[in-house]
Protein backbone atom coordinates (compact mmCIF):
# COMPACT_ATOMS: atom_id res chain seq x y z
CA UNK A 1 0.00 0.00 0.00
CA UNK A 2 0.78 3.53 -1.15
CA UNK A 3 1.94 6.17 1.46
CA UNK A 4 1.44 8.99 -0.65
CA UNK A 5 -1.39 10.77 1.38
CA UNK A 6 -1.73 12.98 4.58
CA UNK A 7 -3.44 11.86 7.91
CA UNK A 8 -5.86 15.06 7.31
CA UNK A 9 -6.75 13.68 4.08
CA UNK A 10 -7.52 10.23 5.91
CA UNK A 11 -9.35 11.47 9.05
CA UNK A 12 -12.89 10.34 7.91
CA UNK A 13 -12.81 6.61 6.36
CA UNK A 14 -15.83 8.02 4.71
CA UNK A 15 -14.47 10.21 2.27
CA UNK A 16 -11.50 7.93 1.16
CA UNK A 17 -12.96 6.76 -2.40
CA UNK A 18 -10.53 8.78 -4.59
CA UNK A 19 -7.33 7.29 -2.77
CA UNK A 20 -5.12 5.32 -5.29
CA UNK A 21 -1.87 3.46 -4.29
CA UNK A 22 0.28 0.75 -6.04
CA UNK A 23 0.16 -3.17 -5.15
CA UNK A 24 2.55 -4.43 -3.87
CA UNK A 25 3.34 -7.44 -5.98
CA UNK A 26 2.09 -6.44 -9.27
CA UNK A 27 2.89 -2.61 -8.81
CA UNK A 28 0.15 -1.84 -10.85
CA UNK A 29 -2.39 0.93 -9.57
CA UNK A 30 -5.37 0.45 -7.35
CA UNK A 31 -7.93 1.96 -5.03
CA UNK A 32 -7.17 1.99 -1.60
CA UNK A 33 -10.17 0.18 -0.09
CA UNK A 34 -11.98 1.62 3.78
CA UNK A 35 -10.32 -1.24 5.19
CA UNK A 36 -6.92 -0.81 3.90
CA UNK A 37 -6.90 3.08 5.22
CA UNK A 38 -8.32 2.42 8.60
CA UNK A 39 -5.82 -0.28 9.25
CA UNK A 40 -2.81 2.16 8.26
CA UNK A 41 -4.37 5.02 10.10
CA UNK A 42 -4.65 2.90 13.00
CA UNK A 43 -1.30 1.18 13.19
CA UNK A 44 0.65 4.08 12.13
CA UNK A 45 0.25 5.53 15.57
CA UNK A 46 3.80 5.45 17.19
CA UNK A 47 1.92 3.98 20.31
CA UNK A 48 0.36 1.57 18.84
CA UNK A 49 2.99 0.82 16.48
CA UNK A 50 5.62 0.25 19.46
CA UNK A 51 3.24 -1.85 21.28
CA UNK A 52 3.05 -4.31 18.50
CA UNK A 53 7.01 -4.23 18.02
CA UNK A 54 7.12 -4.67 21.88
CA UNK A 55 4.49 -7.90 21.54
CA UNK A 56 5.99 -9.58 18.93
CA UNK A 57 9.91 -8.54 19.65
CA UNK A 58 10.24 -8.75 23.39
CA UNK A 59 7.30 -11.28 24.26
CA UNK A 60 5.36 -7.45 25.46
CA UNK A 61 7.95 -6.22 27.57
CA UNK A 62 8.01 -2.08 27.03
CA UNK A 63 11.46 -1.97 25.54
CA UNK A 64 10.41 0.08 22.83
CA UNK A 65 8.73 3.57 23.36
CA UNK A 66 7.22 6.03 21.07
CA UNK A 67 9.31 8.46 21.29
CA UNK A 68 12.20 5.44 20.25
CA UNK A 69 10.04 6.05 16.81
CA UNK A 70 10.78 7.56 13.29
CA UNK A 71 8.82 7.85 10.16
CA UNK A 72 10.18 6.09 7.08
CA UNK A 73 8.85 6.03 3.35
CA UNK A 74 7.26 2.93 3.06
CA UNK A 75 7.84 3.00 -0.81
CA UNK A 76 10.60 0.41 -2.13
CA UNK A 77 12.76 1.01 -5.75
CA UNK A 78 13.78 -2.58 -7.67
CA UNK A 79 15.39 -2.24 -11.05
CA UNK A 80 13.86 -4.16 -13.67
CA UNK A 81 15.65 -4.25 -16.92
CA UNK A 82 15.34 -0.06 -17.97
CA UNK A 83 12.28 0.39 -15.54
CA UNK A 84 11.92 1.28 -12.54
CA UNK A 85 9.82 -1.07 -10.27
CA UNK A 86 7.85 0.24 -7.21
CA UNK A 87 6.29 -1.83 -4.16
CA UNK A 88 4.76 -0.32 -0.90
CA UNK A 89 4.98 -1.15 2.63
CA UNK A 90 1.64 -0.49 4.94
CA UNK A 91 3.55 0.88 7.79
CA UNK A 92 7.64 1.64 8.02
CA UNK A 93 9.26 2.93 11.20
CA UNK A 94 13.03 3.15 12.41
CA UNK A 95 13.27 1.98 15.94
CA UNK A 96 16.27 3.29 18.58
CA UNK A 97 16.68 0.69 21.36
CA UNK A 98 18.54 1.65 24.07
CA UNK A 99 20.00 -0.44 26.04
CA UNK A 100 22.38 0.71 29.00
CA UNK A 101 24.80 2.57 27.12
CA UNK A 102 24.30 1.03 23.84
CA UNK A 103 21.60 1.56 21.48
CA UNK A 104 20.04 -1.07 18.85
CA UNK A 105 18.87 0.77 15.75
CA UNK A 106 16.41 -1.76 13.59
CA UNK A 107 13.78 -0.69 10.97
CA UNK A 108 10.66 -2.41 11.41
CA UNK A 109 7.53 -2.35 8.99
CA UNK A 110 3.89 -4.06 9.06
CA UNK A 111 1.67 -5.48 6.50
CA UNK A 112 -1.41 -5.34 7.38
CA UNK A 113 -4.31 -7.95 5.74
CA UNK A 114 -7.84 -7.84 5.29
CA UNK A 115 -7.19 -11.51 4.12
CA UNK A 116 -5.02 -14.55 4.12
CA UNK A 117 -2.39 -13.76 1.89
CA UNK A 118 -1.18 -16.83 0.62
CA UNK A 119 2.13 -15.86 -0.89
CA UNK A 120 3.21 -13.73 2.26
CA UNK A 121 6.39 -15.19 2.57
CA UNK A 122 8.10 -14.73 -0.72
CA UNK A 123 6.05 -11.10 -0.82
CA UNK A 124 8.27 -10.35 2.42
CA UNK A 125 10.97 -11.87 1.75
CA UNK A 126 11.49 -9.76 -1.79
CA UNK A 127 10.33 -6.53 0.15
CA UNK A 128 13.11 -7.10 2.68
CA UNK A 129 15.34 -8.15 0.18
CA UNK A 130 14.58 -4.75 -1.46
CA UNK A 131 14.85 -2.68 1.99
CA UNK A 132 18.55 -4.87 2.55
CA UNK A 133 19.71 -3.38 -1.31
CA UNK A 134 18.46 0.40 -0.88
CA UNK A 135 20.83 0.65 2.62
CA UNK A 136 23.44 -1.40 0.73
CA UNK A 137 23.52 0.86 -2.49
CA UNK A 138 23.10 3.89 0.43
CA UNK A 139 26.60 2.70 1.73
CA UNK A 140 27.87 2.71 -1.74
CA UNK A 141 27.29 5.71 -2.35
CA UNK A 142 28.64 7.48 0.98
CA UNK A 143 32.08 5.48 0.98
CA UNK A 144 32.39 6.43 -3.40
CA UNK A 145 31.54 9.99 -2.16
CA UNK A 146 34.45 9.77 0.62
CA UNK A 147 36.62 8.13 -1.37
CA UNK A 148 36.35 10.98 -4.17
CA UNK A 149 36.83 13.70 -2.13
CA UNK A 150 39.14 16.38 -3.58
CA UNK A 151 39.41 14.24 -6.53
CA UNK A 152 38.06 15.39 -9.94
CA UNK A 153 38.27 12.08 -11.94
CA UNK A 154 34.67 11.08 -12.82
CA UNK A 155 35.17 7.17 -14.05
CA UNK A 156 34.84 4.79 -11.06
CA UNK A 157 38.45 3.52 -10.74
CA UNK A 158 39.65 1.81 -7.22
CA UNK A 159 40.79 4.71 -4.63
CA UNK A 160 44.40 4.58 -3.48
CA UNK A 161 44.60 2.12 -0.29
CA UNK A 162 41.38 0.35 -1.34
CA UNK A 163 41.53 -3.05 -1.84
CA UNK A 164 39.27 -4.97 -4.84
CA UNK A 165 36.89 -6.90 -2.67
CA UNK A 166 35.84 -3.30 -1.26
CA UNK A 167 35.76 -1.83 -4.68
CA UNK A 168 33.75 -4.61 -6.20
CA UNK A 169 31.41 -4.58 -3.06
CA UNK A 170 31.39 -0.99 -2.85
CA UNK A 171 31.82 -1.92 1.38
CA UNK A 172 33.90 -2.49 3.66
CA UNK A 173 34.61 -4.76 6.06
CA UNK A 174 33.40 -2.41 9.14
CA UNK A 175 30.70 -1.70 7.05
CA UNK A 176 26.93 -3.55 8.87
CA UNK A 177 23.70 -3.32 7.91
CA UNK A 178 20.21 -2.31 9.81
CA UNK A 179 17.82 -5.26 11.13
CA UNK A 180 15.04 -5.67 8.93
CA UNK A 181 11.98 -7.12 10.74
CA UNK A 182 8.25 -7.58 9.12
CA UNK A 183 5.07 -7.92 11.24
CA UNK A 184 1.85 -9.53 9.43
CA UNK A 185 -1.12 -8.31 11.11
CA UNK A 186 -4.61 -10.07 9.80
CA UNK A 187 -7.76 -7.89 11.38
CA UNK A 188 -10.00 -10.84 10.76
CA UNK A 189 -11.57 -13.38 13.02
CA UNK A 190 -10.43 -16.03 10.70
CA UNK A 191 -7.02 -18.14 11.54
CA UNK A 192 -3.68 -17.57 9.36
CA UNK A 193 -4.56 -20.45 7.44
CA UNK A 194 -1.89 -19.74 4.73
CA UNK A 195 2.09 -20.87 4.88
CA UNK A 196 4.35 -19.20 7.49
CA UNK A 197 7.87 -20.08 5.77
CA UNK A 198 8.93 -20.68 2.69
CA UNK A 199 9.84 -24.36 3.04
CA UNK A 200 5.63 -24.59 3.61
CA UNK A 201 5.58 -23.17 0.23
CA UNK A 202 7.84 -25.91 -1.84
CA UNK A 203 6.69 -28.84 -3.42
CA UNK A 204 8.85 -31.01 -1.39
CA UNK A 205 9.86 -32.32 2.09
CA UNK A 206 12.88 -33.55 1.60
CA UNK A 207 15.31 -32.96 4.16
CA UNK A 208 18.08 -33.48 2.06
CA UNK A 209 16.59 -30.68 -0.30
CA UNK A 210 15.51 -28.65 1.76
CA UNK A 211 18.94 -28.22 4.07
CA UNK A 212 20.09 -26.23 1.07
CA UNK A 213 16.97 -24.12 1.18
CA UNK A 214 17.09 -20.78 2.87
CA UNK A 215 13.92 -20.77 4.66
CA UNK A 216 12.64 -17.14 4.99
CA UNK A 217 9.79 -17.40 8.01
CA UNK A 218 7.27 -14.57 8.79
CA UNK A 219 5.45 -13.24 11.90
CA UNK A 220 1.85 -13.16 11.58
CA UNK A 221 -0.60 -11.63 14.62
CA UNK A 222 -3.57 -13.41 13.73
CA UNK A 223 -6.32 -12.39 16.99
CA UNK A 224 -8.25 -15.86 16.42
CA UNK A 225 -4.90 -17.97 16.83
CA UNK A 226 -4.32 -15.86 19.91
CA UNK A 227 -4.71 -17.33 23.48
CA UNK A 228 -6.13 -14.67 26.20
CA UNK A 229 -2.43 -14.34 27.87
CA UNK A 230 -1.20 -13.47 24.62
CA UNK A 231 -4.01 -10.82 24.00
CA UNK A 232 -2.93 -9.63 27.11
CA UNK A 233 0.64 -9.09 26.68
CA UNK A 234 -0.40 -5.96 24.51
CA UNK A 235 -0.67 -2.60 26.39
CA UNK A 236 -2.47 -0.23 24.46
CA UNK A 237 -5.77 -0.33 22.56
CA UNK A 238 -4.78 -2.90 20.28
CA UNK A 239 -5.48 -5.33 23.14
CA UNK A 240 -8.95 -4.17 22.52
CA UNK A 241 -9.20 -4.49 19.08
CA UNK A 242 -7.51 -7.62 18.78
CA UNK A 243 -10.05 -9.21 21.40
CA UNK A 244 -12.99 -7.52 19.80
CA UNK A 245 -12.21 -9.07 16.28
CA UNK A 246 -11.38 -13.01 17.94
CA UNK A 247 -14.67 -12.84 19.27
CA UNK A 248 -17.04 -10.63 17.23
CA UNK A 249 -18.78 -13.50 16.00
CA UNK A 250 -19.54 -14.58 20.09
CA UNK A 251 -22.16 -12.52 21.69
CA UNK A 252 -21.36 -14.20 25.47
CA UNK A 253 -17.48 -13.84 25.20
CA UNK A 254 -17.17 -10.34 24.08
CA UNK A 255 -19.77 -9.36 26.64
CA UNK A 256 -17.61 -10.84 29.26
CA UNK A 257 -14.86 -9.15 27.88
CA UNK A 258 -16.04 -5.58 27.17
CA UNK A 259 -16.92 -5.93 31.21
CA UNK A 260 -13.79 -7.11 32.11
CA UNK A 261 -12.15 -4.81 30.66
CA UNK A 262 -14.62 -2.11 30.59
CA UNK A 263 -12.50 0.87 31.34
CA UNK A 264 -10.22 0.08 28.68
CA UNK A 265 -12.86 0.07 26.17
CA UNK A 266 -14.30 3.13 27.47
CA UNK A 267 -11.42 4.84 26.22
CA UNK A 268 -11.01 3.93 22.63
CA UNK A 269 -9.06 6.13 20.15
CA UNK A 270 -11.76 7.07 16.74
CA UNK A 271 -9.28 5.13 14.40
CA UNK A 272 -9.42 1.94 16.60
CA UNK A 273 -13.59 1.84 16.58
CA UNK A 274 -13.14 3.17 13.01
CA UNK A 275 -11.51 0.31 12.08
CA UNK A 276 -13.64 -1.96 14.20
CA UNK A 277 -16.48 -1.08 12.49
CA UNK A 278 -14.97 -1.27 8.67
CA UNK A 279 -13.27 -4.70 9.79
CA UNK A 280 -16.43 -6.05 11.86
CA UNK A 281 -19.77 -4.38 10.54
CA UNK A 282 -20.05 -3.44 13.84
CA UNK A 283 -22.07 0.35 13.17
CA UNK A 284 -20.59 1.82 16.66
CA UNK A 285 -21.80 5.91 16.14
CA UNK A 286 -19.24 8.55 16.86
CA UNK A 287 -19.71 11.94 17.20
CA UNK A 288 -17.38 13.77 14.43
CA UNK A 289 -15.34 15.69 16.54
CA UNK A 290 -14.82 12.85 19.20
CA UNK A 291 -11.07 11.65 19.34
CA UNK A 292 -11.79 9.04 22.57
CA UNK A 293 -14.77 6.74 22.20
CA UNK A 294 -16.41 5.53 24.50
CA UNK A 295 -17.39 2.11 23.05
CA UNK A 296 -19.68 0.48 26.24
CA UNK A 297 -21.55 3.26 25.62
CA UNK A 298 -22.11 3.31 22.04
CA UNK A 299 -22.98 -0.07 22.84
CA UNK A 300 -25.69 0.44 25.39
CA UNK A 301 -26.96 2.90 23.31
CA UNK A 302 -27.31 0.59 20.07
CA UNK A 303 -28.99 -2.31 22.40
CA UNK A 304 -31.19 0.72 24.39
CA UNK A 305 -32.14 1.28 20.50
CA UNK A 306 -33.09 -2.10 19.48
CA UNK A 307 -34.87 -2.65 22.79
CA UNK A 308 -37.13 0.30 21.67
CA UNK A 309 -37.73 -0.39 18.53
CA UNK A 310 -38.60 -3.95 19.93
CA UNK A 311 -41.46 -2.13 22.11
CA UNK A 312 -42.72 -0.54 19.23
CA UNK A 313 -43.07 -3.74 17.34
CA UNK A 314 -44.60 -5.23 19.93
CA UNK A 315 -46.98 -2.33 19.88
CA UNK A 316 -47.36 -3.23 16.73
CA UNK A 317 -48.94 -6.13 16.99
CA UNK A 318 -51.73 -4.92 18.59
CA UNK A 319 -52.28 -2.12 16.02
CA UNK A 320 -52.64 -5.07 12.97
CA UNK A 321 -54.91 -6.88 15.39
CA UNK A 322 -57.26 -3.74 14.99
CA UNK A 323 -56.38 -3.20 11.35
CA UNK A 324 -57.31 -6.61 10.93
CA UNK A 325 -60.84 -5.82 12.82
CA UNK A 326 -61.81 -3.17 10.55
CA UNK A 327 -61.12 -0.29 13.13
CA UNK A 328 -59.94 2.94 11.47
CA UNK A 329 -56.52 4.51 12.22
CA UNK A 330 -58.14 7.24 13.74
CA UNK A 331 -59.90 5.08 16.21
CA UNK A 332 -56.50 2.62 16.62
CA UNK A 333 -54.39 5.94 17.51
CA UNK A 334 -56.65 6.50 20.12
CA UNK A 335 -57.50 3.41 21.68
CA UNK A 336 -53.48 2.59 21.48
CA UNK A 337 -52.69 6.17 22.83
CA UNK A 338 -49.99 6.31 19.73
CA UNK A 339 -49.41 8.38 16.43
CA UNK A 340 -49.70 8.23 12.78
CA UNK A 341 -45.81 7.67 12.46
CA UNK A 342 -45.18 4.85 15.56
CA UNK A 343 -48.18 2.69 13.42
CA UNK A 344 -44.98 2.10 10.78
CA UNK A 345 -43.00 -1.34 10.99
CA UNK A 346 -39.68 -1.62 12.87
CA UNK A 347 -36.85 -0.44 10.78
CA UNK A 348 -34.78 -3.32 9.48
CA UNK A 349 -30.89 -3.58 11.26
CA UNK A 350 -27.69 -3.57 8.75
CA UNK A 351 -25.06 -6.34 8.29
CA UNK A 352 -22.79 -6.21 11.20
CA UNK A 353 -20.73 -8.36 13.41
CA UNK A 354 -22.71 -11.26 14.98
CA UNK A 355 -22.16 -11.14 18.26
CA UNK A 356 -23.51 -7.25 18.38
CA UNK A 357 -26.24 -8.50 15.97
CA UNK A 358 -27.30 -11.09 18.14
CA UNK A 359 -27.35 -8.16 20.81
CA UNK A 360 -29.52 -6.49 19.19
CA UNK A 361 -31.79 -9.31 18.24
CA UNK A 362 -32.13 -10.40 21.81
CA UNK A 363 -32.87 -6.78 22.75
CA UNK A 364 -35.34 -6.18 20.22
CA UNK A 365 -37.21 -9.89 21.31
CA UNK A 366 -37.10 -8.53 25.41
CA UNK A 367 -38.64 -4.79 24.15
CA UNK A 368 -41.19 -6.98 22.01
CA UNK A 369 -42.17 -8.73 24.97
CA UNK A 370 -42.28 -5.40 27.15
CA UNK A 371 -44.05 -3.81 24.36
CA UNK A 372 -46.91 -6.03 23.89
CA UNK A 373 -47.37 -6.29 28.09
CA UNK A 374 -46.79 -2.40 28.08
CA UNK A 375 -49.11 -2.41 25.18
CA UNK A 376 -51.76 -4.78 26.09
CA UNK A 377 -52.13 -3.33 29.44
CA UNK A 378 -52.63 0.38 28.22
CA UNK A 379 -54.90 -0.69 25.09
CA UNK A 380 -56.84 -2.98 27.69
CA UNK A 381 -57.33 0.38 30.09
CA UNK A 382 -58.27 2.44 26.81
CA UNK A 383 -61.29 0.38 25.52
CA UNK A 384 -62.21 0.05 29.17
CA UNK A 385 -62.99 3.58 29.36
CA UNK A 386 -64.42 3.23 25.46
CA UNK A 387 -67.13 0.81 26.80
CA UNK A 388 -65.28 -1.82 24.88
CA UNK A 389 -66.99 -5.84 25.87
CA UNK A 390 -64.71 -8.20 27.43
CA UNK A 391 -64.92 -10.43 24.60
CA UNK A 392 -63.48 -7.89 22.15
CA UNK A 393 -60.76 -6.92 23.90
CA UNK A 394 -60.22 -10.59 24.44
CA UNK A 395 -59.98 -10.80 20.74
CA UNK A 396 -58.38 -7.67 19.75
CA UNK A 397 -55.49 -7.81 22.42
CA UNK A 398 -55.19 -12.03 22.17
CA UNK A 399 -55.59 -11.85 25.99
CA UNK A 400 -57.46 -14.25 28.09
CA UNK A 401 -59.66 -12.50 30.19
CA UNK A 402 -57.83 -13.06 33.77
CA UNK A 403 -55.64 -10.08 31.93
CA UNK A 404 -58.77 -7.94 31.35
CA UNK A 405 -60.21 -8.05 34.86
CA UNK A 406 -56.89 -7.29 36.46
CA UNK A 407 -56.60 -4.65 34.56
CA UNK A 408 -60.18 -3.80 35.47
CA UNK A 409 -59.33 -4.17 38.88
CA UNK A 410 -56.68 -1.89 39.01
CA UNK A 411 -58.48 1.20 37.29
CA UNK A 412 -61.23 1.24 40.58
């Protein structure tokens, strides 16, 4: 993915359809997709970003900080024949460890996936490959450049004192390169069903073979291959996110885990419930100038929602009943105490995440039930006092008349 555009261009995920970029294997253009965006927007975050390096590097120890942080282009450059290839790296950061006196400098970069990507490891091997070349060729340059100092001669001849293998290599013995290390994170619920090496790749298992096989290996954060202790190990919101994506599909389990963890998730950054809600259908609202989301309580608020509409359907009910009877709307809206508008069906929910779906479906079935008791009782008390028979409200309401005369009972 491309990493030619601005955080203020990317701050609403809902005005992101013009966004092109460049694949990564094919470098042909594309459309950045909702997904693709939220995931950078969320990941670039230095604090984020370190906690992940901290997870997957030292088992979630805080060695690395966000201040330890530094932007890099995530664009790589591989020469192919007289053109010039491209690929692009989701997220690229250079990372300052320090370490008593010493400091370890690495570069570190993510690739984030909608999907199983099922030719991840030769994808990261070439991109590393690529990264390993550009500080190589950097290196060149700077010891050709020293080398030439105060010297006008143009062709690339070997500098007095230099010996060929540092003239072929363009190094020097002293000369080291920077770490390279590539994190695969999959915001799915689904495991990392794909190959994790590139032995898994090969057509063959033969030891002998495969002894002579370099066997490039990647590190994939996959949140339904995660156990709980390993969820926990992260400190920031992607704890959060990771747990709400394992079990979005589990209405009990992220229950138990939004309340375990409920002041966590009452804090949320936008991009992490932005993403949760591109990644899991989830339809949390946010207001548009709120940077910390509160996500129990856009929660309770969707399920207060559903448990309404459920007491208007159940409502509802009542009104057909009368439809059904030949009363008028005139003389429903009265006898049901409700309006023109509230006689309308229940407004069907959007795809979203199962577990928060089957929230909201066992919300909407408890208002239903309050509903038709709220409802029954206060249509009961209406005809009542409209000299309505026992028998028809029997009928109308689908009561048995126990119902009707303790109602009756409790209007004296």
């Amino acid at each position: 993915m491309g990493n030619g555009y601005t955080r203020q261009k990317l701050v609403s995920c809902g005005a992101i359809s013009g966004i092109s970029s460049r694949d990564s294997d094919t470098g042909r253009s594309y459309r950045l997709g909702k997904k693709d965006i939220a995931e950078k927007l969320y990941t670039e975050n230095n604090r984020i970003f370190a906690d992940i390096v901290n997870y997957m590097v030292y088992d979630g120890a805080e060695i690395v900080h966000p201040a330890d942080l530094m932007e890099l282009g995530s664009e790589e450059l591989m020469l192919k024949g007289e053109d010039k290839q491209q690929r692009y790296r989701d997220v690229m950061k250079k990372a300052v460890i320090r370490q008593d006196k010493d400091a370890i400098y690495m570069l570190v970069s993510l690739e984030n996936q909608s999907e199983v990507h099922y030719a991840m490891p030769v994808r990261n091997m070439l991109n590393d490959a690529m990264r390993y070349m550009r500080q190589v060729e950097q290196i060149r340059r700077e010891r050709f450049q020293q080398g030439r100092q105060g010297n006008q001669m143009q062709e690339r001849t070997p500098i007095e004192g230099q010996i060929h293998a540092e003239f072929l290599s363009g190094m020097t013995e002293q000369d080291k390169l920077l770490p390279i290390i590539t994190i695969v994170i999959l915001f799915q619920d689904q495991t990392w069903n794909g190959p994790k090496s590139i032995h898994e790749m090969l057509n063959t298992t033969d030891p002998a073979v495969l002894k002579y096989v370099q066997d490039y290996k990647i590190h994939v954060i996959a949140p339904a291959d995660m156990t709980e202790d390993e969820l926990r190990k992260f400190q920031s919101s992607m704890r959060e996110v990771l747990n709400f994506i394992k079990y979005s599909k589990d209405k009990r389990k992220l229950a138990q885990i939004m309340q375990a963890d409920a002041e966590r998730f009452k804090h949320m950054e936008r991009e992490a419930v932005q993403l949760l809600n591109l990644v899991t259908g989830a339809e949390m609202e946010m207001d548009e100038d709120e940077e910390v989301v509160n996500m129990c309580k856009a929660i309770q608020d969707m399920r207060k929602e559903e448990r309404e509409l459920g007491q208007q359907e159940g409502k509802t009910q009542i009104i057909q009943n009368m439809l059904a009877h030949g009363y008028t709307l005139d003389e429903v809206m009265e006898v049901v105490g409700s309006d023109e508008d509230n006689v309308e069906e229940g407004k069907e929910t959007g795809t979203m995440c199962k577990a928060l779906e089957d929230m909201r479906k066992e919300e909407r079935e408890l208002g239903q039930q309050e509903g038709e008791q709220k409802g029954r009782q206060q249509v009961i008390r209406n005809m009542l006092l409209h000299n309505y028979a026992i028998a028809d409200i029997m009928t109308l309401v689908e009561c048995k008349e126990d119902e009707v005369i303790e109602v009756q009972k409790s209007m004296e």
